[in-house]
Protein backbone atom coordinates (compact mmCIF):
# COMPACT_ATOMS: atom_id res chain seq x y z
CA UNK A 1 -16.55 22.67 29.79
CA UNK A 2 -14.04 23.34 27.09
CA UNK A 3 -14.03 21.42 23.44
CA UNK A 4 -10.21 20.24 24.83
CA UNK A 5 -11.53 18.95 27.67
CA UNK A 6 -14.18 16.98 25.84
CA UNK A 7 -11.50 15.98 23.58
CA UNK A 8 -9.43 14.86 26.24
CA UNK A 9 -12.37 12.79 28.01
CA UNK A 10 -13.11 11.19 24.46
CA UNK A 11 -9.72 10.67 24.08
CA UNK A 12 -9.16 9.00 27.40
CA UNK A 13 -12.06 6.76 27.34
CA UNK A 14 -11.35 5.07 23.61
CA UNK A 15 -7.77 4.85 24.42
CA UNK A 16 -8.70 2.58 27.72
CA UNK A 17 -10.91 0.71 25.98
CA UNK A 18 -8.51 -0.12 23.09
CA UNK A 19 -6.20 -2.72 25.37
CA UNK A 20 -9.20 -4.31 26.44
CA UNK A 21 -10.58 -5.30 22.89
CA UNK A 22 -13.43 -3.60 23.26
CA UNK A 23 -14.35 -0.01 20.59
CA UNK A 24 -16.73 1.49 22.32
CA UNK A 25 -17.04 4.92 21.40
CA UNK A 26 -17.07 7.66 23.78
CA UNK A 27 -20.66 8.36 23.90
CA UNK A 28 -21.52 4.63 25.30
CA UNK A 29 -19.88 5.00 28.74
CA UNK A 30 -21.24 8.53 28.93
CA UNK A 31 -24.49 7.37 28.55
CA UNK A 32 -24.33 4.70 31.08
CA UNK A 33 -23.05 6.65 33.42
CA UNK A 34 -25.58 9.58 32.70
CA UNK A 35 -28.49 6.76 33.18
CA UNK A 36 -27.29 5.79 36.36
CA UNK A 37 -27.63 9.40 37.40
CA UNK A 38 -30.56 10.32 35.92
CA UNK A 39 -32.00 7.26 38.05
CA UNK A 40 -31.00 8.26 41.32
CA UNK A 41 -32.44 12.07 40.36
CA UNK A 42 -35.24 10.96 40.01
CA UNK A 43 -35.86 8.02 42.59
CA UNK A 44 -34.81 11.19 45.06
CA UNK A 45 -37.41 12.81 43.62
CA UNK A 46 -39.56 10.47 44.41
CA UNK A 47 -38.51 10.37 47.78
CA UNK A 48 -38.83 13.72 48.40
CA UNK A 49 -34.96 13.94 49.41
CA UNK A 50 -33.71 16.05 46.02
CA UNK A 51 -34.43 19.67 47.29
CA UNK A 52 -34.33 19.16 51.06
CA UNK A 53 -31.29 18.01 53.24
CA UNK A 54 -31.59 14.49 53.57
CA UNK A 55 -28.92 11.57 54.26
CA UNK A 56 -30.07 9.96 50.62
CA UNK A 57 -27.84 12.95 49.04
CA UNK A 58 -25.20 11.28 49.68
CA UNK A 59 -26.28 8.83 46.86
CA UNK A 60 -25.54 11.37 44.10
CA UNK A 61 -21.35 11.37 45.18
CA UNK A 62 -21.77 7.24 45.62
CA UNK A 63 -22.98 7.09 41.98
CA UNK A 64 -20.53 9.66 40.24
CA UNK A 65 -17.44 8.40 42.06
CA UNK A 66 -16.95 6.02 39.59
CA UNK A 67 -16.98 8.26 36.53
CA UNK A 68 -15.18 10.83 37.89
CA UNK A 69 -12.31 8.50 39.07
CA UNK A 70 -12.49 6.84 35.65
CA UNK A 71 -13.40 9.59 32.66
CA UNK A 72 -11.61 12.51 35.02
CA UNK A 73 -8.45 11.07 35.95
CA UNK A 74 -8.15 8.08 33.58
CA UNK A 75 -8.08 5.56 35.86
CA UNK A 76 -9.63 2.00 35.15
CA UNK A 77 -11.30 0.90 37.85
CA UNK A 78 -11.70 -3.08 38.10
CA UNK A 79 -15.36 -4.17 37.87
CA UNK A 80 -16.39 -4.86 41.66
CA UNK A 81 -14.71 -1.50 42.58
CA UNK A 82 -17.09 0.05 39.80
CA UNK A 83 -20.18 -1.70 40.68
CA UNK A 84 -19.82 -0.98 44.20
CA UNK A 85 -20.81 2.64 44.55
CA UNK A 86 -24.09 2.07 42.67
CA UNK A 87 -25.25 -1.14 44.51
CA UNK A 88 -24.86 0.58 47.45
CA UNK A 89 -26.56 3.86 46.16
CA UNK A 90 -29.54 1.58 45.01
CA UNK A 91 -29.71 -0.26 48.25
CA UNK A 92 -29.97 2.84 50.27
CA UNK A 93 -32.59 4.39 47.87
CA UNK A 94 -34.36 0.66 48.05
CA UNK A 95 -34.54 0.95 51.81
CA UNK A 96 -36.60 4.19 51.71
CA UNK A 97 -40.15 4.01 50.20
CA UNK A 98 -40.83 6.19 47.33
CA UNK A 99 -44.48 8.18 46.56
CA UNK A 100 -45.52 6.58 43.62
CA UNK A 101 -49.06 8.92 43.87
CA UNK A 102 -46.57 11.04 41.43
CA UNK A 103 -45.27 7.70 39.30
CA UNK A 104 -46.28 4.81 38.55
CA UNK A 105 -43.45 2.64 39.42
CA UNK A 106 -39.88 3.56 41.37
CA UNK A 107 -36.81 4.91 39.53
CA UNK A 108 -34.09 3.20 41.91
CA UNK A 109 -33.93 -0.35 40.31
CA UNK A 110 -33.38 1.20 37.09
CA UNK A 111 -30.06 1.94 38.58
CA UNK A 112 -29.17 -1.47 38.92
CA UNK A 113 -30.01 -2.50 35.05
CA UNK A 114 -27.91 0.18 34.00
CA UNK A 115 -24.91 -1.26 36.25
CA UNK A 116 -25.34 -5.42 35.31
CA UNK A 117 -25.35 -4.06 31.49
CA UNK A 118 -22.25 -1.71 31.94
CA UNK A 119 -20.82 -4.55 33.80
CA UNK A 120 -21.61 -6.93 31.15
CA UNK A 121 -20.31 -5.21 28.50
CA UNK A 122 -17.13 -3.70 29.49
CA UNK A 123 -16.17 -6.58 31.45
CA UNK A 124 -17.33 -9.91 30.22
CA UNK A 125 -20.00 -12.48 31.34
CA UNK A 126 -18.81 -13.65 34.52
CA UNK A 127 -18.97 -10.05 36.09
CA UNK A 128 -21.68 -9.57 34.29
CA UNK A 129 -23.46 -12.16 35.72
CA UNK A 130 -22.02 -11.36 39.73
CA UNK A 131 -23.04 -7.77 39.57
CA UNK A 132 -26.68 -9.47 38.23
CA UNK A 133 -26.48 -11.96 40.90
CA UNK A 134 -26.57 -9.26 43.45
CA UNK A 135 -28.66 -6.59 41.94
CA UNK A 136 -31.41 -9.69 42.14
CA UNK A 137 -30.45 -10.25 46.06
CA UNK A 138 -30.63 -6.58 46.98
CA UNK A 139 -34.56 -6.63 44.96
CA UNK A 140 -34.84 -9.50 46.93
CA UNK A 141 -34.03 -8.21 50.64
CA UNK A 142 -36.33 -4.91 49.42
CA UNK A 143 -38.84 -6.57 48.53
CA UNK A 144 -39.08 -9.03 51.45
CA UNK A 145 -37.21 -7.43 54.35
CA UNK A 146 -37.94 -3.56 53.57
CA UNK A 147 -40.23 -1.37 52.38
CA UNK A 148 -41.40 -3.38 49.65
CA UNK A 149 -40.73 -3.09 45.72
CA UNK A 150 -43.99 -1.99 44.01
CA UNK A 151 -43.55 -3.87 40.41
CA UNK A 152 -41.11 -6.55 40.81
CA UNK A 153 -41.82 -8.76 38.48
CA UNK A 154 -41.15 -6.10 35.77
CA UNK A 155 -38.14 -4.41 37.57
CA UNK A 156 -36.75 -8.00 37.84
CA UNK A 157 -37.18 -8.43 33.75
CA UNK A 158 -35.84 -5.15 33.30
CA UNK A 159 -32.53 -6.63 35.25
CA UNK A 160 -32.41 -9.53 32.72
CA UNK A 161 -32.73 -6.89 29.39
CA UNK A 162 -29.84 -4.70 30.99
CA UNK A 163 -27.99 -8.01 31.11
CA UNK A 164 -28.84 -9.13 27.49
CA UNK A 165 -27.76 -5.74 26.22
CA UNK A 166 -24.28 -5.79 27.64
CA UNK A 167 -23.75 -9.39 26.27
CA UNK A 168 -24.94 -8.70 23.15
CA UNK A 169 -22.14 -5.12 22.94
CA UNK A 170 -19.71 -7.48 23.96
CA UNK A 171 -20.18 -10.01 21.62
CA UNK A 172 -21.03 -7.19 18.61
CA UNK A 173 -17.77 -5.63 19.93
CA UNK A 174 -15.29 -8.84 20.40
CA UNK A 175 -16.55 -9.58 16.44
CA UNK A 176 -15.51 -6.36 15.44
CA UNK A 177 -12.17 -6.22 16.87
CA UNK A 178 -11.73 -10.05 15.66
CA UNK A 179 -12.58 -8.78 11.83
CA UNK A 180 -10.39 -5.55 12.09
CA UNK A 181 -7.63 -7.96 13.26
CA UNK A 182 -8.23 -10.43 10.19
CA UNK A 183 -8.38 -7.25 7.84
CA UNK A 184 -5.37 -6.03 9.08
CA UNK A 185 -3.63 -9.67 8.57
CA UNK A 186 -4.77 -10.11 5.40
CA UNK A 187 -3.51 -6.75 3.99
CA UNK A 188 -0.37 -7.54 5.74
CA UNK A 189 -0.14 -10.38 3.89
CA UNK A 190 -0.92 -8.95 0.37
CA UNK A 191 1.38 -6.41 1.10
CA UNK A 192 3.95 -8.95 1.79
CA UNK A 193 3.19 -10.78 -1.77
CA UNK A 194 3.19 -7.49 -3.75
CA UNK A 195 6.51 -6.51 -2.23
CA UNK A 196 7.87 -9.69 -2.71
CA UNK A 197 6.52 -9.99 -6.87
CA UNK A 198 7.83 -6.40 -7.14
CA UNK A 199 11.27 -7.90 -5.70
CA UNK A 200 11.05 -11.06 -7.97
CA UNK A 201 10.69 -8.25 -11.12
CA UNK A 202 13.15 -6.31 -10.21
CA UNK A 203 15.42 -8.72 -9.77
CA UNK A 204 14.77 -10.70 -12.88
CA UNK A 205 15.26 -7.30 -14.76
CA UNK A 206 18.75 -6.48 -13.18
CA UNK A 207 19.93 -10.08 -13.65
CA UNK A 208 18.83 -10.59 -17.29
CA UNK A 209 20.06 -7.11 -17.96
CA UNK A 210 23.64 -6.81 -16.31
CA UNK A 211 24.11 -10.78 -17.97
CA UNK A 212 23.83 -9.14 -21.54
CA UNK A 213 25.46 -6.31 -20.57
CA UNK A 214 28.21 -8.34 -19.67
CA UNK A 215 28.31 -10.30 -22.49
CA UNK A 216 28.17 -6.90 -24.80
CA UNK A 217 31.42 -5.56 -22.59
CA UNK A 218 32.96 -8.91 -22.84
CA UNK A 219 32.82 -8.89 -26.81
CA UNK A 220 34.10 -5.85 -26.92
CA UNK A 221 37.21 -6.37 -24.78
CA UNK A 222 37.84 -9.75 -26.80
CA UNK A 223 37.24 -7.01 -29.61
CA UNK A 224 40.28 -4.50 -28.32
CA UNK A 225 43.00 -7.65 -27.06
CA UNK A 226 42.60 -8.81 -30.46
CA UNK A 227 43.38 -5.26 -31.73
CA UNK A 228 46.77 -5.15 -29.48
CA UNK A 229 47.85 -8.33 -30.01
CA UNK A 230 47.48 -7.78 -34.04
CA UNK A 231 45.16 -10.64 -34.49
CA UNK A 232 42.13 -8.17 -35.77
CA UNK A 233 41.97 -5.62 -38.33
CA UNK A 234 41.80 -2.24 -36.28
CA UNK A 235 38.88 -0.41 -37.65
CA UNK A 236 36.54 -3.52 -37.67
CA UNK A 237 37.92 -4.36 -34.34
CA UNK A 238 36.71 -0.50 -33.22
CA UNK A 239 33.75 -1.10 -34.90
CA UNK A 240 32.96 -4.13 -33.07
CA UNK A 241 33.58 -2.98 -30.19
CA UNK A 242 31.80 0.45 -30.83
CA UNK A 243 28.67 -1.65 -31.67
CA UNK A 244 29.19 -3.82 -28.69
CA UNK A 245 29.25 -1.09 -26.02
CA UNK A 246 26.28 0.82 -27.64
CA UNK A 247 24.20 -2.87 -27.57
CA UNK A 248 25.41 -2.71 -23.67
CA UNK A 249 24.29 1.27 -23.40
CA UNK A 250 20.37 0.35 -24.87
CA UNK A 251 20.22 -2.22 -22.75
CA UNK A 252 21.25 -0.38 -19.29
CA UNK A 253 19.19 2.43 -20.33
CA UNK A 254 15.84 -0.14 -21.33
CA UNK A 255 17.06 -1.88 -17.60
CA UNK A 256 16.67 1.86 -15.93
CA UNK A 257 13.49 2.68 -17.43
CA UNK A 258 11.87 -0.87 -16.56
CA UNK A 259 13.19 -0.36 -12.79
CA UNK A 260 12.15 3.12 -12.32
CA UNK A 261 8.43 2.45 -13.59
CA UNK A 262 8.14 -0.25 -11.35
CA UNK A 263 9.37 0.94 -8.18
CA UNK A 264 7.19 4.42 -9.01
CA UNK A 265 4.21 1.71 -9.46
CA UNK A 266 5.02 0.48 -5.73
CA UNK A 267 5.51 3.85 -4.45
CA UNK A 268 2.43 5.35 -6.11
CA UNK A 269 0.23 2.08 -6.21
CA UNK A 270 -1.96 1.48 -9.44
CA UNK A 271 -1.47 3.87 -12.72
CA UNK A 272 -1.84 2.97 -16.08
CA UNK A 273 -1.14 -0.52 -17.41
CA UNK A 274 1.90 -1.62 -18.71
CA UNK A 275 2.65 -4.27 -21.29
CA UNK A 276 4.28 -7.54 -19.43
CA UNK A 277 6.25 -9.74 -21.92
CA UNK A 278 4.86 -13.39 -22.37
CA UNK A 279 5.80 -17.04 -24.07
CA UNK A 280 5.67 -14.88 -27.22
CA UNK A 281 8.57 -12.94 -26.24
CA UNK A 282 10.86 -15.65 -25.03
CA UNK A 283 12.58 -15.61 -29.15
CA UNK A 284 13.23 -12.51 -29.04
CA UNK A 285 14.64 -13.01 -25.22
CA UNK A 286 16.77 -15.70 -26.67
CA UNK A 287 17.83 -13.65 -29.70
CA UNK A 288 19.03 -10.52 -27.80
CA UNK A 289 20.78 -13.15 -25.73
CA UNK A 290 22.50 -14.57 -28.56
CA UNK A 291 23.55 -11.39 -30.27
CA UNK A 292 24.84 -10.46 -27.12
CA UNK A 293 27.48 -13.50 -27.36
CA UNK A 294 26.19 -16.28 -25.81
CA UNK A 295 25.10 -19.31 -27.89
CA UNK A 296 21.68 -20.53 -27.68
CA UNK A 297 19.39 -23.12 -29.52
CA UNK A 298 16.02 -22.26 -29.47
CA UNK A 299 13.44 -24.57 -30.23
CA UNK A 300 9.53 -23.40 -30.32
CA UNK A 301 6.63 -25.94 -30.82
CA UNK A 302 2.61 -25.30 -30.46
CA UNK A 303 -0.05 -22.32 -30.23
CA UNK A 304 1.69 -19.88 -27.64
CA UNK A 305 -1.57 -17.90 -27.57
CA UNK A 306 -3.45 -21.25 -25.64
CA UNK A 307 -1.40 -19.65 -22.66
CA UNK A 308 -3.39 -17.33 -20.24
CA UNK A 309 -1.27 -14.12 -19.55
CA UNK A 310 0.02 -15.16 -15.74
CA UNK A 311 1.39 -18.21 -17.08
CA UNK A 312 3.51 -16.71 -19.97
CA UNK A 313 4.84 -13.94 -18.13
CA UNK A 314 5.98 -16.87 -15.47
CA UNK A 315 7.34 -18.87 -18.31
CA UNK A 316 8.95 -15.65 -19.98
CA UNK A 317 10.78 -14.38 -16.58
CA UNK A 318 12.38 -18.53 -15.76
CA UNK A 319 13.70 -18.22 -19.21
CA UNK A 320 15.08 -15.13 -18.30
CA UNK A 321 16.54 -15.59 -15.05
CA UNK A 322 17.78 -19.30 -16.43
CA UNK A 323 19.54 -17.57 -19.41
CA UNK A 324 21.05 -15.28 -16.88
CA UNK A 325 22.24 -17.78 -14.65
CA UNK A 326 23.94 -19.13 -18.06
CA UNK A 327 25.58 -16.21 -18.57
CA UNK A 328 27.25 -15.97 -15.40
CA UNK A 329 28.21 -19.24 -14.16
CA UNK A 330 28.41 -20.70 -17.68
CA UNK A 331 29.40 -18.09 -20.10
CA UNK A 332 31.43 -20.55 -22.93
CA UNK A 333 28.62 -23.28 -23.04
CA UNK A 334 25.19 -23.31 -25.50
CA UNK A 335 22.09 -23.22 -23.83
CA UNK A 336 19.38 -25.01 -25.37
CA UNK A 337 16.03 -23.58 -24.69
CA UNK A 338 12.94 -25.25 -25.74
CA UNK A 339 9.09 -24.36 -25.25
CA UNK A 340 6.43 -26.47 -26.35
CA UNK A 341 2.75 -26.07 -25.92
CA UNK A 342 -0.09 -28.61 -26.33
CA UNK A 343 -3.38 -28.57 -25.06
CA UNK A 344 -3.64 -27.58 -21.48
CA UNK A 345 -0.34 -27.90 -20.67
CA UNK A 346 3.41 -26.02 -21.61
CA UNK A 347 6.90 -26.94 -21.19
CA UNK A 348 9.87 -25.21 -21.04
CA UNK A 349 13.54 -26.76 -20.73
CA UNK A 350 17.06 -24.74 -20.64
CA UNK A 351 19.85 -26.86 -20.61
CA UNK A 352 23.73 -26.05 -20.40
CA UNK A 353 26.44 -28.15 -20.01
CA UNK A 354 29.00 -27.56 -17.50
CA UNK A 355 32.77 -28.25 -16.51
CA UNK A 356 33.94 -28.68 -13.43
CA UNK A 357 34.65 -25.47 -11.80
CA UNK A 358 31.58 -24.10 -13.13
CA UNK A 359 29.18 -27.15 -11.63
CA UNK A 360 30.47 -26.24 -8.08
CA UNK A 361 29.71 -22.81 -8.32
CA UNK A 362 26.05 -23.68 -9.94
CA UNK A 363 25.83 -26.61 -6.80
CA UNK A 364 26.20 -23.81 -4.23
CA UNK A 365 22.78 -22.20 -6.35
CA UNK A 366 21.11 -25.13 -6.40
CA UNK A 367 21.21 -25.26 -2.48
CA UNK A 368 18.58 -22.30 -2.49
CA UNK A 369 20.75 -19.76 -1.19
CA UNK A 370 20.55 -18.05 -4.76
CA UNK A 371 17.68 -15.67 -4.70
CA UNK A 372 16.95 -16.42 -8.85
CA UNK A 373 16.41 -20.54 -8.20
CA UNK A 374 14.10 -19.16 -5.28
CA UNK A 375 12.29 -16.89 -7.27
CA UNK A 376 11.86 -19.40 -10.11
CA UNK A 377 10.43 -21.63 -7.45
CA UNK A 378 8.01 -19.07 -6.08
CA UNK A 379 6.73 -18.57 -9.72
CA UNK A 380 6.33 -21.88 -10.30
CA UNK A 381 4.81 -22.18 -7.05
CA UNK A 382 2.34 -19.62 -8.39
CA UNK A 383 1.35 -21.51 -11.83
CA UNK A 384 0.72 -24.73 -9.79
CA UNK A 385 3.68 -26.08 -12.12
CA UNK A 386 6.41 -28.32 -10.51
CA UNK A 387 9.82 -27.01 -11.36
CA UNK A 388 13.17 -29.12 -11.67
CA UNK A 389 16.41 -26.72 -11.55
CA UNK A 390 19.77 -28.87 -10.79
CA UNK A 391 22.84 -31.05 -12.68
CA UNK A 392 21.52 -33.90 -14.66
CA UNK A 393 24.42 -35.25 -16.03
CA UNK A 394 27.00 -33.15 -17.41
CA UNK A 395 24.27 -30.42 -17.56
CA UNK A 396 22.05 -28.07 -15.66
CA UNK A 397 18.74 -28.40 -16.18
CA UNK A 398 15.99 -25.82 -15.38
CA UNK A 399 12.50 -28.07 -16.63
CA UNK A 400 9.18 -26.34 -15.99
CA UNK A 401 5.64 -28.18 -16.33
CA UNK A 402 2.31 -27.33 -16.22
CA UNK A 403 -0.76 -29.00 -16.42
CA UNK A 404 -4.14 -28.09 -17.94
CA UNK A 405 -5.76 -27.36 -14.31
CA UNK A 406 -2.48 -25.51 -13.36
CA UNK A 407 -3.05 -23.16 -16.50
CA UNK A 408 -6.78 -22.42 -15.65
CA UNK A 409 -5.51 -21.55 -12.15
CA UNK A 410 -2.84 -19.03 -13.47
CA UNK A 411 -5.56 -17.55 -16.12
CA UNK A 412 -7.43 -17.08 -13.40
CA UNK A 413 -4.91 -15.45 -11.30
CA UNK A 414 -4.22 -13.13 -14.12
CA UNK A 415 -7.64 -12.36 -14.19
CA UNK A 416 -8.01 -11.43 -11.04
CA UNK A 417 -5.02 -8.71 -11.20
């Protein structure tokens, strides 16, 4: 026999045993199956029917049938239709007496172990327990009604073992397949989270980003209308506006490089660490803002470095996404962001008034269709801090709070990564 064909066969059996839940490898059927034989061999040995022409030949075909129809053509065979040919092959062999002055005991109910724990293992307890059921009734019509069985009691405990060892491959395999399957969930579902942070980045960098960049282009178009309509000095107008774009250039570029290192992180999983901003940053976050044209008050109070990593890179990309959302939906309003930190717990608030075109549009974001209030959510879902983003009054309000147990949590998170 060719290495393909052994291929094939291997091939054949794992892939029939895969729908079934059970991962048997190759070599356990072929085993089984080789038992069986080597059991009939030699209980026609002892009957003196191996080298002579004799009915019990027949025996031999009864017991291979199976294998052949199963590991040859790749056909499953249901469990009674397997067991069949070998409880018939070890009834007939049963119904001749054997010479035991050559062996101590007979080979032919070995044949029947081999079947209740094949049985048993590909196909559950219930056959398992059927094919037993009559393996014991055909010991018990030899025994009483033919020749005789020399050693029953041990043949019959030998039945019982061959049982045991099918259940316990069934169980062993069933717990295998059952902790593949919750492997293969679980990395699902980290993969989901990763892809999903990696999203929440991304997007936080694009928004914050194309919001300055905006307000850069914006200054510098205010910069040239003042030019044509002769309110402005010309060369400090082009100066301005020179100084504007080139802000707005840095920052697409910085933008470019921050997305293209971490979509090469997600494509080529871990490399070397990268710096994450924290609470610390958020003043310089607000003053790049503010250079950038839109007015904000910034108001810092406490020991930043009481927060654990996680929970100041949280803190750092609401600001961001809130001063974003500021810039777009509320570009002529201050924002007043404030951050204060105490023991065990932070606090950050950005507030903006609005008017009343501008609250409508911001309403439609506060429905959670936006994908920056949902992100803001899903970090502060993260930090175990409860998040308020909505109108209060005449404002919006974005008010993040965590507590001293919701800190440790997001240290430990950090930690962790």
């Amino acid at each position: 026999m060719s290495w393909s064909v052994v291929h094939a066969v291997r091939t054949r059996i794992e892939a029939k045993c895969l729908p079934r839940g059970i991962l048997y490898p190759w070599w356990v059927p072929v085993v089984s199956f080789g038992g069986q034989l080597a059991c009939v061999v030699m209980a026609l040995v002892l009957r003196d029917a191996l080298w002579t022409p004799d009915p019990l030949l027949l025996t031999i075909p009864l017991v291979l049938v199976a294998p052949v129809v199963q590991l040859g053509f790749g056909r499953w065979l249901p469990w009674w239709l397997d067991s069949l040919p070998a409880l018939a092959a070890a009834g007939w062999l049963l119904s001749v007496s054997p010479d035991l002055t050559t062996a101590p005991i007979d080979a032919a109910p070995g044949l029947l172990a081999f079947v209740a724990a094949e049985i048993t293992a590909r196909d559950g307890l219930r056959p398992g327990i059927a094919v037993g059921g009559i393996a014991y009734a055909i010991l018990g019509v030899a025994a009483v009604a033919g020749p005789g069985v020399v050693g029953i009691p041990v043949h019959v405990i030998l039945l019982e073992v061959g049982f045991v060892v099918g259940a316990m491959l069934l169980w062993q395999m069933r717990a295998l397949v059952a902790e593949r399957e919750r492997r293969e969930a679980t990395w699902q579902q980290a993969t989901t989270a990763e892809r999903e942070r990696i999203a929440r980045e991304i997007h936080d960098l694009v928004a914050h980003s194309l919001s300055v960049t905006l307000l850069h282009i914006t200054g510098a178009r205010h910069a040239l209308r003042d030019v044509a309509t002769g309110d402005a000095d010309p060369a400090a107008a082009a100066g301005e506006a020179d100084a504007a774009l080139a802000d707005a250039e840095q920052i697409g570029r910085r933008a470019m490089t921050d997305i293209r290192r971490t979509v090469s992180a997600m494509a080529d999983g871990a490399g070397s660490p990268q710096s994450l901003p924290g609470a610390a940053d958020i003043a310089a976050l607000v003053r790049e803002v503010d250079q950038a044209g839109l007015r904000v008050e910034y108001d810092e109070r406490g020991d930043l470095t009481q927060l654990a990593d996680a929970t100041g890179l949280g803190l750092y990309r609401i600001a961001q996404e809130s001063l974003a959302n500021v810039a777009k939906h509320a570009p002529g309003s201050t924002a007043q962001v404030r951050l204060s930190v105490s023991r065990g717990s932070a606090r950050l608030v950005v507030r903006n008034e609005l008017n009343g075109a501008r609250s409508r549009r911001v309403d439609g974001l506060g429905s959670g269709l936006g994908s920056g209030l949902a992100g803001m959510h899903a970090r502060a879902a993260q930090l175990g801090a409860s998040l308020k983003a909505g109108p209060d009054g005449d404002d919006w309000l974005v008010d993040i709070r965590l507590g001293q147990r919701a800190d440790a949590a997001a240290g430990a998170t950090g930690a962790a990564r």
